[in-house]
N, C-alpha and C. Protein backbone atom coordinates (compact mmCIF):
# COMPACT_ATOMS: atom_id res chain seq x y z
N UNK A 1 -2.38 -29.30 3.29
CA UNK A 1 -2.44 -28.32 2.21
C UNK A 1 -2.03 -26.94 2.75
N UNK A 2 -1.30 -25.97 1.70
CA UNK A 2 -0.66 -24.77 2.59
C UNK A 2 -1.62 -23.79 2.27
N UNK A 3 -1.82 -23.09 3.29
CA UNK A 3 -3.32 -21.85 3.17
C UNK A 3 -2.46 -20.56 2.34
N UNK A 4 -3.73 -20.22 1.85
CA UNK A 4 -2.90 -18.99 0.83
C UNK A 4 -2.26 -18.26 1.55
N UNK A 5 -2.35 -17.38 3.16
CA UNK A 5 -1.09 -16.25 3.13
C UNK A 5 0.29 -16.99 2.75
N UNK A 6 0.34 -18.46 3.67
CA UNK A 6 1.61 -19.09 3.36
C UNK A 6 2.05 -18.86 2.21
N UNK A 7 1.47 -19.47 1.14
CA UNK A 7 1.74 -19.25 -0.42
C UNK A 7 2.13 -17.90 -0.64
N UNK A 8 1.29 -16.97 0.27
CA UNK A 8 1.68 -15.13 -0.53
C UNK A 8 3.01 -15.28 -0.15
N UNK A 9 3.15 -15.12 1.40
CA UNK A 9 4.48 -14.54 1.64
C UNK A 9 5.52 -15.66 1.55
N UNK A 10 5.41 -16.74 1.09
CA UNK A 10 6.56 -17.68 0.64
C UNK A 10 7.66 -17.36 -1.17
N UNK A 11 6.18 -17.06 -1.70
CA UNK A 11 6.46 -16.56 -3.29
C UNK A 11 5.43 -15.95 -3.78
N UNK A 12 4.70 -16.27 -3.93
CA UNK A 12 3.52 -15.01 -4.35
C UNK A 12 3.39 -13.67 -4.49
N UNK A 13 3.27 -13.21 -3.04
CA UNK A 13 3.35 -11.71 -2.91
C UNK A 13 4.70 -10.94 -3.44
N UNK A 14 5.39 -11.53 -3.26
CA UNK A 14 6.92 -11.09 -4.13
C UNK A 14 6.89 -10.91 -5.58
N UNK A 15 6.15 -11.81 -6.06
CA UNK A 15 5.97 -11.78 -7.81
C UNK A 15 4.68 -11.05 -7.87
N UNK A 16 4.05 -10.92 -7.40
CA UNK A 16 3.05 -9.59 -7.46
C UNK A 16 3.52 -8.17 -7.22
N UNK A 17 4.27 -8.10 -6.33
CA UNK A 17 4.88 -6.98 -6.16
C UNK A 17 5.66 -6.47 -7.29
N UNK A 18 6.58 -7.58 -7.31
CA UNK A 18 7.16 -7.09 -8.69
C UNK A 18 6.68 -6.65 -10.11
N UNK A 19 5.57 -7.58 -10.20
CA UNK A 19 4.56 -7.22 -11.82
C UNK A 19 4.35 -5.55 -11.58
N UNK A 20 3.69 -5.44 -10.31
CA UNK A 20 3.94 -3.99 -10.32
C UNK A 20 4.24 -3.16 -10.00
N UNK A 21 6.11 -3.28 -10.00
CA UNK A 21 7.24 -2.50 -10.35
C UNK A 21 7.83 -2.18 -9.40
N UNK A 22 7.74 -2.80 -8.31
CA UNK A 22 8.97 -2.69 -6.89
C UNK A 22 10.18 -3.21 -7.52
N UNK A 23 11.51 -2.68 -7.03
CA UNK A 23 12.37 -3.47 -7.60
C UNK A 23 13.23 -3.30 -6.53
N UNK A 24 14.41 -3.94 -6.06
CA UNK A 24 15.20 -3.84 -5.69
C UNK A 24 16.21 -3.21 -5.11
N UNK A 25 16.18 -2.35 -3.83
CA UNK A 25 17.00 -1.15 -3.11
C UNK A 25 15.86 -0.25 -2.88
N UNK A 26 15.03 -0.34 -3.35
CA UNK A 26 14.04 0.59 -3.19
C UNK A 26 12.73 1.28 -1.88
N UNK A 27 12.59 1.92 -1.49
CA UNK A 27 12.13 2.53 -0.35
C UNK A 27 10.74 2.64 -0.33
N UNK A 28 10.01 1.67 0.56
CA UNK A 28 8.22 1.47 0.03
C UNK A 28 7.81 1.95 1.40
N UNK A 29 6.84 2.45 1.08
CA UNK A 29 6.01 2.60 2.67
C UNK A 29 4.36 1.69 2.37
N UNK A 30 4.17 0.78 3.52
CA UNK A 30 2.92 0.09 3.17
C UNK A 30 2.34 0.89 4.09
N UNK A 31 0.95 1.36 4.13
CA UNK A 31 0.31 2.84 4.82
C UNK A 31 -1.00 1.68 5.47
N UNK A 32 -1.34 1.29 6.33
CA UNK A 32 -2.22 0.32 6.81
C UNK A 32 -1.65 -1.06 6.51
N UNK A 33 -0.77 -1.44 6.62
CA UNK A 33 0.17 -2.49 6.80
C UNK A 33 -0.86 -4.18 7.47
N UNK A 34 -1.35 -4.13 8.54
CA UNK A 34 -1.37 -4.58 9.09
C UNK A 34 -0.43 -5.97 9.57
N UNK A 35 -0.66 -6.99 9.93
CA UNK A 35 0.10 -7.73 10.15
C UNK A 35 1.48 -8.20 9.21
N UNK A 36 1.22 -7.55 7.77
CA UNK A 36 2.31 -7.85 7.00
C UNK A 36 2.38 -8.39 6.13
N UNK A 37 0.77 -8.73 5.03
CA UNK A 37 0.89 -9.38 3.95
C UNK A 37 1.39 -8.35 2.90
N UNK A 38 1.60 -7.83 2.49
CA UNK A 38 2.38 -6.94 1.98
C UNK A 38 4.03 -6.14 2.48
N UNK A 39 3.78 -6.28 3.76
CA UNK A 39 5.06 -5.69 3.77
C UNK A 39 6.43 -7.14 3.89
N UNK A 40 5.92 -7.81 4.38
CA UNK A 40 6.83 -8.75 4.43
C UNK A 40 7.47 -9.19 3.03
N UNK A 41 6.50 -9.97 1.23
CA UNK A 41 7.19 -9.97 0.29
C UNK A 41 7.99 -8.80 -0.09
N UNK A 42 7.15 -7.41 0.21
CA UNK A 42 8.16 -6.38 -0.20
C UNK A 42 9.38 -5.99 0.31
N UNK A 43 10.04 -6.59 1.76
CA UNK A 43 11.17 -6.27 2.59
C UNK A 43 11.92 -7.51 1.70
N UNK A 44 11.43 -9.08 1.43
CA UNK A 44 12.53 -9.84 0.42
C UNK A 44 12.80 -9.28 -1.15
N UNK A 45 11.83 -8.40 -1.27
CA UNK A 45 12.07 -7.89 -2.71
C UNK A 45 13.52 -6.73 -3.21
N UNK A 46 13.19 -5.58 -1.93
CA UNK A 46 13.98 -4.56 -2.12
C UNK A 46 15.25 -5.46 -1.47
N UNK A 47 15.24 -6.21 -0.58
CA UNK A 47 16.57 -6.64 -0.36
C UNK A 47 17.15 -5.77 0.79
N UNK A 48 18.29 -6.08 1.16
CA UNK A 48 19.24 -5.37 2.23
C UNK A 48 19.52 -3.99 1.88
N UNK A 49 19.52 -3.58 0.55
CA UNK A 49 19.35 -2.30 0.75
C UNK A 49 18.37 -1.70 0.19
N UNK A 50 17.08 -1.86 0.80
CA UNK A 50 16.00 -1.71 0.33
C UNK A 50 15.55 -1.61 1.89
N UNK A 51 14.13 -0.82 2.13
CA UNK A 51 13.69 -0.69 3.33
C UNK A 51 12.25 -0.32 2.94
N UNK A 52 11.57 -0.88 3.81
CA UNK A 52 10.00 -1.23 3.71
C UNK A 52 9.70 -0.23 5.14
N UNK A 53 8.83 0.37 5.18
CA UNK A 53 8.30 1.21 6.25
C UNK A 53 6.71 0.99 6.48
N UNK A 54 6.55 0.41 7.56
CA UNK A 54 5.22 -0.39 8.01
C UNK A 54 4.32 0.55 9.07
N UNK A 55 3.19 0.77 8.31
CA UNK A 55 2.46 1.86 9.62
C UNK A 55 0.95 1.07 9.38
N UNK A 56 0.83 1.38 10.62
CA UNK A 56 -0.55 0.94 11.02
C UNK A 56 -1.21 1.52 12.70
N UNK A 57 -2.24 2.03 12.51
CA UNK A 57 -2.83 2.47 13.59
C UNK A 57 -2.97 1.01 14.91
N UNK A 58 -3.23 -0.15 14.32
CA UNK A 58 -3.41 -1.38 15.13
C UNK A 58 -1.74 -2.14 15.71
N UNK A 59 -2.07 -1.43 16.95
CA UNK A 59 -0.14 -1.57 17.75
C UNK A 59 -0.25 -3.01 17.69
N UNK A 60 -1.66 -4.00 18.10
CA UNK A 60 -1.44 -4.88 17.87
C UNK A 60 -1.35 -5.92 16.69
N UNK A 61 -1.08 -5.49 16.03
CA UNK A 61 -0.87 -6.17 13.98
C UNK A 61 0.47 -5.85 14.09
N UNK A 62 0.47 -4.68 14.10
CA UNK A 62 2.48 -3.88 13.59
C UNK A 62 3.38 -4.48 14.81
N UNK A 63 2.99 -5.18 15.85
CA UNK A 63 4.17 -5.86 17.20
C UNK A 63 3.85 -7.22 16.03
N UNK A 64 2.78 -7.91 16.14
CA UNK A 64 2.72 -9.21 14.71
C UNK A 64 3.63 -8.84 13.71
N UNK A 65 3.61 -7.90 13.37
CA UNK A 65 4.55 -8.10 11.93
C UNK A 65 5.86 -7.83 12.20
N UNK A 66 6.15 -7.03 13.28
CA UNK A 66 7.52 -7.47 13.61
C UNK A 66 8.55 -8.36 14.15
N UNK A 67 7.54 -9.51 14.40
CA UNK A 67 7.46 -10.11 15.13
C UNK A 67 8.06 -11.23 14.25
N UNK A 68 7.44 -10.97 13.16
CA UNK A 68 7.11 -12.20 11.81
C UNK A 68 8.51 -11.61 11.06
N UNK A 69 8.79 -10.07 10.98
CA UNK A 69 9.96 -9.90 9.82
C UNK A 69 11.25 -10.35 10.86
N UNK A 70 11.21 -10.27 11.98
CA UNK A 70 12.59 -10.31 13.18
C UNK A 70 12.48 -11.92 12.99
N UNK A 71 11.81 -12.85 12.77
CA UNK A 71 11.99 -14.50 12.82
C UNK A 71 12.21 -14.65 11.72
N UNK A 72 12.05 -13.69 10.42
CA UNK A 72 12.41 -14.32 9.04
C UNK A 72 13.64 -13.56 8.83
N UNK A 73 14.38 -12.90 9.89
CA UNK A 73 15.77 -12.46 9.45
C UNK A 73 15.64 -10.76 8.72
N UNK A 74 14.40 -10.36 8.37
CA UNK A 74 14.68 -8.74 8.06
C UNK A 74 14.77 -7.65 8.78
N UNK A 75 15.70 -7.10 8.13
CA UNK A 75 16.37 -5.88 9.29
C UNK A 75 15.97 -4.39 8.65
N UNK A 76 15.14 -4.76 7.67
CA UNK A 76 14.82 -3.63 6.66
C UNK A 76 13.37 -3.46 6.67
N UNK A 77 12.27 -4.25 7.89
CA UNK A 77 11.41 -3.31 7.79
C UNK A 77 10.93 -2.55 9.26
N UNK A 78 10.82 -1.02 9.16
CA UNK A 78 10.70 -0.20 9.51
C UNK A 78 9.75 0.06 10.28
N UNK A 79 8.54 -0.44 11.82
CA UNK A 79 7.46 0.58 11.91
C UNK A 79 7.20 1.76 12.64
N UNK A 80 6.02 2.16 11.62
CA UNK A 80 5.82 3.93 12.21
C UNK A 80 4.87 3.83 12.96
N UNK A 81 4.89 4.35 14.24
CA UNK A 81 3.89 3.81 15.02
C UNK A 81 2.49 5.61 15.10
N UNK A 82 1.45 5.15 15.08
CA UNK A 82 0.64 6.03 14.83
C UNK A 82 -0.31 6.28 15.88
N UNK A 83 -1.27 7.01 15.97
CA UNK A 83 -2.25 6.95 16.48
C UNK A 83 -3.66 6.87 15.99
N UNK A 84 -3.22 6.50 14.47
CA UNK A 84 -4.72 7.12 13.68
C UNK A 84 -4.38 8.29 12.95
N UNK A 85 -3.80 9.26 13.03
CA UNK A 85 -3.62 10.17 12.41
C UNK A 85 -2.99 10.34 11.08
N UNK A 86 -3.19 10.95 10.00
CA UNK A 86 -2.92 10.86 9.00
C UNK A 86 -1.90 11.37 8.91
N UNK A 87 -0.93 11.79 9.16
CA UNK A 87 0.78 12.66 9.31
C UNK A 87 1.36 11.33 8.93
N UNK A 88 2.23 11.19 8.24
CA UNK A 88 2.63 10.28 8.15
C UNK A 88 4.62 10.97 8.25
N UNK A 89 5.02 10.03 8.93
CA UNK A 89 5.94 10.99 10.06
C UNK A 89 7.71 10.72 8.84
N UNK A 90 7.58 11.44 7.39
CA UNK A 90 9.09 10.69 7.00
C UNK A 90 9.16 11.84 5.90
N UNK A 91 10.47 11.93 5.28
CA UNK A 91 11.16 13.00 5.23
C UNK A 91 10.18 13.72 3.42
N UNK A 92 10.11 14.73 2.68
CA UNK A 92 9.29 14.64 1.97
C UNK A 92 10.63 13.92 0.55
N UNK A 93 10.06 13.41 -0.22
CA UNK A 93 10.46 13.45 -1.48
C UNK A 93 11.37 11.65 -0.65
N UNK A 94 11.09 10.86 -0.13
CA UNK A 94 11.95 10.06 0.73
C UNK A 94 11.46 8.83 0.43
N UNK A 95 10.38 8.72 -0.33
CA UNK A 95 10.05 6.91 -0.80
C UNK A 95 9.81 6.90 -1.97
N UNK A 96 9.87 5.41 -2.32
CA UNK A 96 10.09 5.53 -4.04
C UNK A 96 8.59 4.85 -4.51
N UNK A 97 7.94 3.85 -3.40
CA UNK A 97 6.94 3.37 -3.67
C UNK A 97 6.04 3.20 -2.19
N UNK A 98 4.39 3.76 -2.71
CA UNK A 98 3.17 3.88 -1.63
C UNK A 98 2.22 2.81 -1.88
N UNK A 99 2.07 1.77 -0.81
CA UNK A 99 0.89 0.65 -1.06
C UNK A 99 0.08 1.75 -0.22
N UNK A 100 -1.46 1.20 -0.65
CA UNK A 100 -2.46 2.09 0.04
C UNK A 100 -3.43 0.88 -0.40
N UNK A 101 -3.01 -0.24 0.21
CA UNK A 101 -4.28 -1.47 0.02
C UNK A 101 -5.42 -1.64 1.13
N UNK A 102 -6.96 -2.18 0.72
CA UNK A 102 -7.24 -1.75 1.59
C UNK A 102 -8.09 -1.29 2.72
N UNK A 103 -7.27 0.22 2.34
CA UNK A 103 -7.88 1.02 3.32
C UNK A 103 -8.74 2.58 2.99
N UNK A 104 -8.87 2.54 1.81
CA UNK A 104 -9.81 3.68 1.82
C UNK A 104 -11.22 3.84 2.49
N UNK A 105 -11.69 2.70 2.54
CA UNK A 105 -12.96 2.37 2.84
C UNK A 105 -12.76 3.15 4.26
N UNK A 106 -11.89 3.07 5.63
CA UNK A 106 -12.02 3.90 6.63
C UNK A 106 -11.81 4.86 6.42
N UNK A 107 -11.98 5.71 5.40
CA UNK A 107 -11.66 7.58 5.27
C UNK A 107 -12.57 7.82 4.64
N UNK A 108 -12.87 9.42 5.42
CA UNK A 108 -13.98 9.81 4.41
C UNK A 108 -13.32 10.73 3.43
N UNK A 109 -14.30 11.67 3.06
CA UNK A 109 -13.37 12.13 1.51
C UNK A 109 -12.37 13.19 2.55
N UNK A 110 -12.57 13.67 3.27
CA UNK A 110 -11.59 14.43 3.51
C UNK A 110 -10.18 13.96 4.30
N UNK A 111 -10.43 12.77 4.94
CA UNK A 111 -9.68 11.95 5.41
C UNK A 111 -8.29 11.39 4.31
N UNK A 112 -9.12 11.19 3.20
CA UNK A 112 -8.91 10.38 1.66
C UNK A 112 -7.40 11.64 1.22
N UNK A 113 -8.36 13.18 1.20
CA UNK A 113 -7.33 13.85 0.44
C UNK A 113 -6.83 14.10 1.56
N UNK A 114 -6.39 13.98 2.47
CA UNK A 114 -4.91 14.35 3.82
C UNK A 114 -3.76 13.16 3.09
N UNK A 115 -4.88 12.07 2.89
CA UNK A 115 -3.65 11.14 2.81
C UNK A 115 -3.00 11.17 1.68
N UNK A 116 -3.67 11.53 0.53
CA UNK A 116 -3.16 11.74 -0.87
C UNK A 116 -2.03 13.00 -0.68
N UNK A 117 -2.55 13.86 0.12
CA UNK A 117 -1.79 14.91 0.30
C UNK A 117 -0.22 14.41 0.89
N UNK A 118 -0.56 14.08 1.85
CA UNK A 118 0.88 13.27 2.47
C UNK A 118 1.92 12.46 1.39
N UNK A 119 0.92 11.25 0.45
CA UNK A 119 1.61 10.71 -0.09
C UNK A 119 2.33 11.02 -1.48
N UNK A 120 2.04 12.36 -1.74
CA UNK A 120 2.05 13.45 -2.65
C UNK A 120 3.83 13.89 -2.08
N UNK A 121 3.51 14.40 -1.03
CA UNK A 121 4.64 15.02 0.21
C UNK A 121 6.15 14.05 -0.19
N UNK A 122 5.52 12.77 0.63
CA UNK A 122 6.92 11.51 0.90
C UNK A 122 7.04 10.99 -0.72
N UNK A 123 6.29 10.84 -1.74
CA UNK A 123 6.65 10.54 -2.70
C UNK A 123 7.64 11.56 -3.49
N UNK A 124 9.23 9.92 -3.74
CA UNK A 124 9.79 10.61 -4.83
C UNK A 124 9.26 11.25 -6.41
N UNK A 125 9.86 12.10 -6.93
CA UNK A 125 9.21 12.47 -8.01
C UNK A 125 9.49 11.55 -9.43
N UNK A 126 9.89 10.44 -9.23
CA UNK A 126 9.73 8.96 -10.24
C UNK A 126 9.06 8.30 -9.31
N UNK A 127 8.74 7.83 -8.22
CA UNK A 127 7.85 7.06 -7.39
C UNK A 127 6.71 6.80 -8.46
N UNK A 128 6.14 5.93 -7.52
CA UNK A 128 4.97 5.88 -7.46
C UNK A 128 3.69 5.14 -6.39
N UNK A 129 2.70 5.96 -6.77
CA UNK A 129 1.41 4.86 -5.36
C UNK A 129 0.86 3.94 -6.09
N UNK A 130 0.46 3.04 -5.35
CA UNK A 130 -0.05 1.99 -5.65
C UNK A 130 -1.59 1.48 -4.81
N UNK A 131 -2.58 1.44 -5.40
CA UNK A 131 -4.32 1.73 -4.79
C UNK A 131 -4.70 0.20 -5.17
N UNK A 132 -5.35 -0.64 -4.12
CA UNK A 132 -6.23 -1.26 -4.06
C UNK A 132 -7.35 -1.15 -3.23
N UNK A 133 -8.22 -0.10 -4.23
CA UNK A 133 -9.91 0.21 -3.29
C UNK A 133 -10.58 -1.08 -3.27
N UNK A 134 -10.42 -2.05 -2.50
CA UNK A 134 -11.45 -2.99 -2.04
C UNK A 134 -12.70 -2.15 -1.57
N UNK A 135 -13.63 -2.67 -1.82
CA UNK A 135 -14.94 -2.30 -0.61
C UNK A 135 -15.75 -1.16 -1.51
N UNK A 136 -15.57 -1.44 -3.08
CA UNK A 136 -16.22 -0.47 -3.80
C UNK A 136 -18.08 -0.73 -3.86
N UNK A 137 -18.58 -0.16 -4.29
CA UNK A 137 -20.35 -0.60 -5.15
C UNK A 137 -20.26 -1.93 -5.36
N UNK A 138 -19.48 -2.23 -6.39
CA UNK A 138 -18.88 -3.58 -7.03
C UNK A 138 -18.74 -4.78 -6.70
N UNK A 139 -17.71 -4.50 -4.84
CA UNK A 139 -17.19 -5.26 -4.74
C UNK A 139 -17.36 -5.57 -3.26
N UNK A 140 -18.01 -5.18 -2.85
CA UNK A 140 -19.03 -5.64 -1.38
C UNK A 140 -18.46 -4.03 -0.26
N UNK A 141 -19.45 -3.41 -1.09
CA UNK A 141 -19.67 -2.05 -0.09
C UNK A 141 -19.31 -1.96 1.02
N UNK A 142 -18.19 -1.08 1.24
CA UNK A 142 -18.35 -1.09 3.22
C UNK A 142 -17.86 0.26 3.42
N UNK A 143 -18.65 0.98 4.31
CA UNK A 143 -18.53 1.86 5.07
C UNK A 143 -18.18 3.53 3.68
N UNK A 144 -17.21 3.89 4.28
CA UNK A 144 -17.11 5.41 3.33
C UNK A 144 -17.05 4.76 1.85
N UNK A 145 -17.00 4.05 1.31
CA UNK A 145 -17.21 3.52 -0.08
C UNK A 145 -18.14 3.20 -0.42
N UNK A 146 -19.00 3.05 0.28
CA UNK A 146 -20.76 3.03 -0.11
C UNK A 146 -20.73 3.50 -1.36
N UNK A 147 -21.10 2.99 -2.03
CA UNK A 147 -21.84 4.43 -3.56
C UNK A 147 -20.89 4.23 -4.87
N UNK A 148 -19.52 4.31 -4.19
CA UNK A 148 -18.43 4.65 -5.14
C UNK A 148 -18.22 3.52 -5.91
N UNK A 149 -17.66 3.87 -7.49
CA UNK A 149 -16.74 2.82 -7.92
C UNK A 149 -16.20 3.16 -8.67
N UNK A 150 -14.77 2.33 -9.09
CA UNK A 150 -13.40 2.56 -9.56
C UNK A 150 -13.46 3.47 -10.40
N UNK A 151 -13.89 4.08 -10.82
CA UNK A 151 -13.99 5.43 -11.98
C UNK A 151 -13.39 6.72 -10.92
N UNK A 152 -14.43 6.79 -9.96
CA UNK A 152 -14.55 7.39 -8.98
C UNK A 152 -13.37 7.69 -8.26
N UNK A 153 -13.29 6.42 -7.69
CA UNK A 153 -11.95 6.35 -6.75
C UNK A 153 -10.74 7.42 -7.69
N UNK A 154 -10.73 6.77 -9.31
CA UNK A 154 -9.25 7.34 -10.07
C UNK A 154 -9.66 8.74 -10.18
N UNK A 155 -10.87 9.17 -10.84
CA UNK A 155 -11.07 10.96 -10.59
C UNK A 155 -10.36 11.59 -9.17
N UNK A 156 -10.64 11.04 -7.82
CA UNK A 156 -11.15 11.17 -6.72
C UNK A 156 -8.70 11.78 -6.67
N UNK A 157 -8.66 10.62 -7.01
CA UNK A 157 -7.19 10.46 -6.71
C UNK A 157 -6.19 11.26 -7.59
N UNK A 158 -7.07 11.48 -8.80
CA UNK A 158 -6.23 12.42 -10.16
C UNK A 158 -6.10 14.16 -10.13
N UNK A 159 -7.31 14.24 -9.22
CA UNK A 159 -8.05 15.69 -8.62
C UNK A 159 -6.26 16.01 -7.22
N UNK A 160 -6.11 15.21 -7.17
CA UNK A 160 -4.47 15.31 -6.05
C UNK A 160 -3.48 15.31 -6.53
N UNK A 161 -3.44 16.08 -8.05
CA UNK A 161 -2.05 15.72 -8.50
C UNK A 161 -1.18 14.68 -9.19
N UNK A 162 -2.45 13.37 -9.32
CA UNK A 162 -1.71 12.12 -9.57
C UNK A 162 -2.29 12.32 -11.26
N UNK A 163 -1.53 11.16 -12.14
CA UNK A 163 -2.45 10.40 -13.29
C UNK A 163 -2.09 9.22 -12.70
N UNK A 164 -3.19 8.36 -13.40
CA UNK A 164 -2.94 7.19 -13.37
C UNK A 164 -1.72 6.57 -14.82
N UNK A 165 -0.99 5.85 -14.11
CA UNK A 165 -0.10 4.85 -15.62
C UNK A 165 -0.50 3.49 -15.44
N UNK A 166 -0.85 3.11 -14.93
CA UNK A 166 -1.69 1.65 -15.14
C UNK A 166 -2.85 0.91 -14.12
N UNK A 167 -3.49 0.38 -14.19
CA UNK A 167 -4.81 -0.78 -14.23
C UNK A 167 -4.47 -2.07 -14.41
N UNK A 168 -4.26 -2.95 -13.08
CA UNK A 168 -4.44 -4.38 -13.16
C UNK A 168 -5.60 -4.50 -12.64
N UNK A 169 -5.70 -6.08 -12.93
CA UNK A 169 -6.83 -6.59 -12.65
C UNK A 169 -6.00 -8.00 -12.35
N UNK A 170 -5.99 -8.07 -10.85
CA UNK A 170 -4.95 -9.34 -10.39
C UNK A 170 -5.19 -10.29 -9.25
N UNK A 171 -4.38 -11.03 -9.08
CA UNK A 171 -4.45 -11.96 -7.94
C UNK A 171 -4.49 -11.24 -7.15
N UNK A 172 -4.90 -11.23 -5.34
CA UNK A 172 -4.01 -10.85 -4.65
C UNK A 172 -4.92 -11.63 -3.32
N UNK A 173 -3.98 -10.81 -2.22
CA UNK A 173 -4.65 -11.59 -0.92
C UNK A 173 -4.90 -10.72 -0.65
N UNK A 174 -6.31 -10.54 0.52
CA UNK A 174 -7.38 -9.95 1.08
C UNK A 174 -7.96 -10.92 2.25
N UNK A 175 -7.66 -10.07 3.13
CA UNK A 175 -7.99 -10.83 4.53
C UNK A 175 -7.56 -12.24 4.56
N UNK A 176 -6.85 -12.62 4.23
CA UNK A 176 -5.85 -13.87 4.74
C UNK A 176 -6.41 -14.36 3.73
N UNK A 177 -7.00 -14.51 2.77
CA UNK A 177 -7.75 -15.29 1.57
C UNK A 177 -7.45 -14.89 0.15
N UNK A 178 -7.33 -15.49 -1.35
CA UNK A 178 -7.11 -15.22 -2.62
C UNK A 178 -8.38 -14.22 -2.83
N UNK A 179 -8.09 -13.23 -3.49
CA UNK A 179 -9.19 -12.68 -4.50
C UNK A 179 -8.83 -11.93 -5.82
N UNK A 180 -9.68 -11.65 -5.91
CA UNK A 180 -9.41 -10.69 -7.55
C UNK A 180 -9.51 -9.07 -7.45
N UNK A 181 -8.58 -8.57 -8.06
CA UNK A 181 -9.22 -6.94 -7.72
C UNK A 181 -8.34 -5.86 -8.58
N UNK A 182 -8.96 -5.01 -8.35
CA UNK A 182 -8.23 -4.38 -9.14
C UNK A 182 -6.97 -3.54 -8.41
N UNK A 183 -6.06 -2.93 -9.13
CA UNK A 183 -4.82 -2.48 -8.07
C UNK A 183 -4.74 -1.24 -9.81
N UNK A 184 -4.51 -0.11 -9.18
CA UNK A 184 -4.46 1.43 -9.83
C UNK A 184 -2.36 1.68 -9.60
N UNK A 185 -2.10 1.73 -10.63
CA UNK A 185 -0.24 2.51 -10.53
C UNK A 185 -0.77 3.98 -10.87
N UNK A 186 -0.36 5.34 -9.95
CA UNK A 186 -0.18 6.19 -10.12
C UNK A 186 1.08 6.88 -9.57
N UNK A 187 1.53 8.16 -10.52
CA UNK A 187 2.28 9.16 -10.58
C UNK A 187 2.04 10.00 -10.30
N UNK A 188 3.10 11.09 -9.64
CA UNK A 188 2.96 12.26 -9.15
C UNK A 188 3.13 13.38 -11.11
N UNK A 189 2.23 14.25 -10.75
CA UNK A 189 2.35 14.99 -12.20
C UNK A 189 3.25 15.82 -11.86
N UNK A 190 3.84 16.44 -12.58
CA UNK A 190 4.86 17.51 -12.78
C UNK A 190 4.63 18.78 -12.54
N UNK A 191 5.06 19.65 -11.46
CA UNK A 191 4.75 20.66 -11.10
C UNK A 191 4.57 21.49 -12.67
N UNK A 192 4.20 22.29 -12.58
CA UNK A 192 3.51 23.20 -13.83
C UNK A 192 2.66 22.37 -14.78
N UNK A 193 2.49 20.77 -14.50
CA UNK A 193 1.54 20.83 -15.74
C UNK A 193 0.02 20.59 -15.36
């Protein structure tokens, strides 16, 4: 029987991605990447001229995932190698789409708005981010998410400039396993409004 990442990154994660709204040529940065369940469907999605940009503080996940896109033939994904630090090192106005799956749970609030800030920065002004707060009240508490839930998180994220344009409630993978969760589409608002 084939274990779910197989299933994600064979077809899955690709048609998830797409429901919400990667398309093709397009310039994603996955921001805590780790080994690549996400960045990998999204490097077959955008295609050859499309480029996926993979950061992760764990050198040992991001050498795994390159490891995994160089044996499946992609030449389009990108990593940024970090130290932890929230700088996120690429040109401003330079990606069209931000995964931020995750990983809020390791930031605290001020940690939270650097990164909103950043992804504010590299986001084009049609872009958009894309939030899966795992680890809410809700949904098995961990660490700086103690307390919080999804109401929260979208104030937390709208207070940076963003609105939200949509709310799933979807498949996805989480730690090498199927679950349910919710995933937030937001926009950058328009300077003056």
């Amino acid at each position: 029987m084939e274990n779910d990442v197989k299933k994600w990154l064979r077809r899955e994660g690709e048609t998830f991605l797409k429901d919400i709204g990667i398309r093709k040529g397009q310039t994603i940065l996955d921001f805590g990447c780790g080994v690549g369940n996400y960045t990998i469907p999204a490097a077959k999605l955008v295609g050859k001229k499309g480029k996926v940009y993979a950061i992760d503080k764990d050198m040992g996940a991001l050498q795994q995932l390159m490891q995994t896109a160089e044996s499946e033939g992609f030449k389009n994904v990108m990593p940024i190698k970090t130290s932890g630090g929230l700088k996120i090192n690429l040109e401003n106005e330079s990606v069209d789409v931000v995964l931020l799956y995750d990983v809020l749970h390791y930031m605290d609030v001020k940690e939270r708005k650097k990164i909103y800030d950043e992804v504010y920065r590299i986001l084009k002004s049609d872009g958009f981010f894309s939030v899966y707060p795992k680890h809410l009240e809700s949904n098995g508490a961990l660490w700086n998410l103690s307390g919080m839930e999804l109401e929260a998180i979208i104030k937390e994220i709208k207070r940076e400039k963003f609105y939200i344009e949509r709310q799933f409630f979807k498949r996805l993978i989480h730690d090498d396993n199927y679950d349910r969760g919710y995933i937030l589409k937001f926009k950058k608002e328009r300077e003056g409004n």
